[in-house]
Protein backbone atom coordinates (compact mmCIF):
# COMPACT_ATOMS: atom_id res chain seq x y z
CA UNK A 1 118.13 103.53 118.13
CA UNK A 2 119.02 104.06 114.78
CA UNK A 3 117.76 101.28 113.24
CA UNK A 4 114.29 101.75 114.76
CA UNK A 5 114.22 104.95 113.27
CA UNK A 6 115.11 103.45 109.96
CA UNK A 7 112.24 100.73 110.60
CA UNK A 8 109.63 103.37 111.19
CA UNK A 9 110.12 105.70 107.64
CA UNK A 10 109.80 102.21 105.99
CA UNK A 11 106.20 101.95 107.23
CA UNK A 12 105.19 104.95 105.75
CA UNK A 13 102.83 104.20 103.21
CA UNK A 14 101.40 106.59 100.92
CA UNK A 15 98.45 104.92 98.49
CA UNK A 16 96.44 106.89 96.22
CA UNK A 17 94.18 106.30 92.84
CA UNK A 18 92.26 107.35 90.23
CA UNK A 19 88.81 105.40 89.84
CA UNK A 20 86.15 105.49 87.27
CA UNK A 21 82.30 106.83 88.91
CA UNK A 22 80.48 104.96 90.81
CA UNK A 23 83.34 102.16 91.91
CA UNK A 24 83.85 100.83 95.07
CA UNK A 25 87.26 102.04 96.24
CA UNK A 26 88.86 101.41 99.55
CA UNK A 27 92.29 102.99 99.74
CA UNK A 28 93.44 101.57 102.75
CA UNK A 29 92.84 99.27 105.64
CA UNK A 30 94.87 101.15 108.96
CA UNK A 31 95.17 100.12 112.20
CA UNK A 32 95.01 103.00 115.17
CA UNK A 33 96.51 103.56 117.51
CA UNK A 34 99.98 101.61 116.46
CA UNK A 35 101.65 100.52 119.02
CA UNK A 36 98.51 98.62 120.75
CA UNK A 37 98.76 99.25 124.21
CA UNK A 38 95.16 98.30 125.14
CA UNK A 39 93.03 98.17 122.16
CA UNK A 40 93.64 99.69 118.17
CA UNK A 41 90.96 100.43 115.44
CA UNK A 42 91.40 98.37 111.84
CA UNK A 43 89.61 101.30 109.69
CA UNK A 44 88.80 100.96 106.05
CA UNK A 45 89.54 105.11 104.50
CA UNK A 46 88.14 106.65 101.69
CA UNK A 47 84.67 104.62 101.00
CA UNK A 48 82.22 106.15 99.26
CA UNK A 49 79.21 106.71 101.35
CA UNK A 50 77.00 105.24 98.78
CA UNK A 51 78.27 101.80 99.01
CA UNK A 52 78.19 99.15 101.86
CA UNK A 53 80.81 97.33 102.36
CA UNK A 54 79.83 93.41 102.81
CA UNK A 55 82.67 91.97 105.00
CA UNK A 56 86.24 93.30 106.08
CA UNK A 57 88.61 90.28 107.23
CA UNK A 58 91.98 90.91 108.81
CA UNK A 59 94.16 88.25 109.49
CA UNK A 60 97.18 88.75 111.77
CA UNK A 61 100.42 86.38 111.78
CA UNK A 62 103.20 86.67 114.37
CA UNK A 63 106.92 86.77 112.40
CA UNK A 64 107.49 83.11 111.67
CA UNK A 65 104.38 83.95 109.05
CA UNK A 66 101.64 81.53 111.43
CA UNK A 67 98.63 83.13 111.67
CA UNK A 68 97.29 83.78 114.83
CA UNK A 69 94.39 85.62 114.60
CA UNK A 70 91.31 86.62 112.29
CA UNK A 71 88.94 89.39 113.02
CA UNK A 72 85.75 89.48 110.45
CA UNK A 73 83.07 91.70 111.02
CA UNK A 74 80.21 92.07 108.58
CA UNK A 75 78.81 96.03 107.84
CA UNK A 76 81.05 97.69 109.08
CA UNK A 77 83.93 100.70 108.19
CA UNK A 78 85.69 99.55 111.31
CA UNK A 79 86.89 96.79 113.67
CA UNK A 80 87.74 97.22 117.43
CA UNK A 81 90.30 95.01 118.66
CA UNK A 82 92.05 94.63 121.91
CA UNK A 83 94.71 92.41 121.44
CA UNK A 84 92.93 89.10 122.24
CA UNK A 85 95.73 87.72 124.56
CA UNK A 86 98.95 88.14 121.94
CA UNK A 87 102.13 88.72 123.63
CA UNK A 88 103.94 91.45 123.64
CA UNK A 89 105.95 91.57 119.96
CA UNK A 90 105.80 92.70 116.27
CA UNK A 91 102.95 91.21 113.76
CA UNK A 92 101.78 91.99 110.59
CA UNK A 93 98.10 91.54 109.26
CA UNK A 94 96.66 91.32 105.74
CA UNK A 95 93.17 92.95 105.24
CA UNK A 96 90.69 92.39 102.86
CA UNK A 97 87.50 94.00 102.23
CA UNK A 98 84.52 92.39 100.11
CA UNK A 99 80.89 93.83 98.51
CA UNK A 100 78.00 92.04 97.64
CA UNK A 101 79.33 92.15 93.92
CA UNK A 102 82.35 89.44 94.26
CA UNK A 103 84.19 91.99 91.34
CA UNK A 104 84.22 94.75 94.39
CA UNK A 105 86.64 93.53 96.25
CA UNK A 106 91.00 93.81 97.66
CA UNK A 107 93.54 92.51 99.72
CA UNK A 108 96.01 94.98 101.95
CA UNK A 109 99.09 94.24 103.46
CA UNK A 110 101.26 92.86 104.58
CA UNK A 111 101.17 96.37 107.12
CA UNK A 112 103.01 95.76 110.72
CA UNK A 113 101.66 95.88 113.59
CA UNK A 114 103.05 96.35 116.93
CA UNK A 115 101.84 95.13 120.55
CA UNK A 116 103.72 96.63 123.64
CA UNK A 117 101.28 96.64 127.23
């Protein structure tokens, strides 16, 4: 028990910034809820309502680093997912966001994620 409890305060991630006007900025790429029981939400946070995002990708490996799955959705903040079939286990994903200019754009991660039905 202790050593999940030292697991969990590592995942705490705290990311902040200071941009110039009129930049594209996403802070972070979360998913909720985490543990996925039945579904979870990849979210992109603090985008500027003036810009559009043109693509967020997140690619999920299992913990021998193979990559099992790749959600990419086009105009859009956020990405339901419900699992699509993965066992029961630990994960991590990488996200990335692009813009329509290719300068606007980040990779996030490695974050873990955790699937328990």
């Amino acid at each position: 028990m202790r050593r999940m409890h030292l697991v969990l305060i590592a995942l705490l991630v705290v990311v902040f910034g200071v941009v110039a006007a009129q930049a594209l900025t996403v802070y972070d790429i979360q998913a909720y809820p985490n543990v996925l029981q039945s579904y979870t939400y990849f979210t992109a946070t603090e985008v500027p309502s003036q810009y559009e995002l043109d693509e967020i990708e997140i690619k999920i490996y299992n913990l021998a680093s193979q990559l099992v799955a790749t959600l990419t959705e086009e105009d859009v903040y956020r990405i339901y997912w419900n699992g699509g079939g993965l066992a029961n286990g630990v994960y991590t994903y990488v996200a990335s966001y692009t813009n329509l200019n290719p300068d606007m754009s980040d990779e996030f991660g490695p974050y873990v994620l955790y699937i328990l039905r």
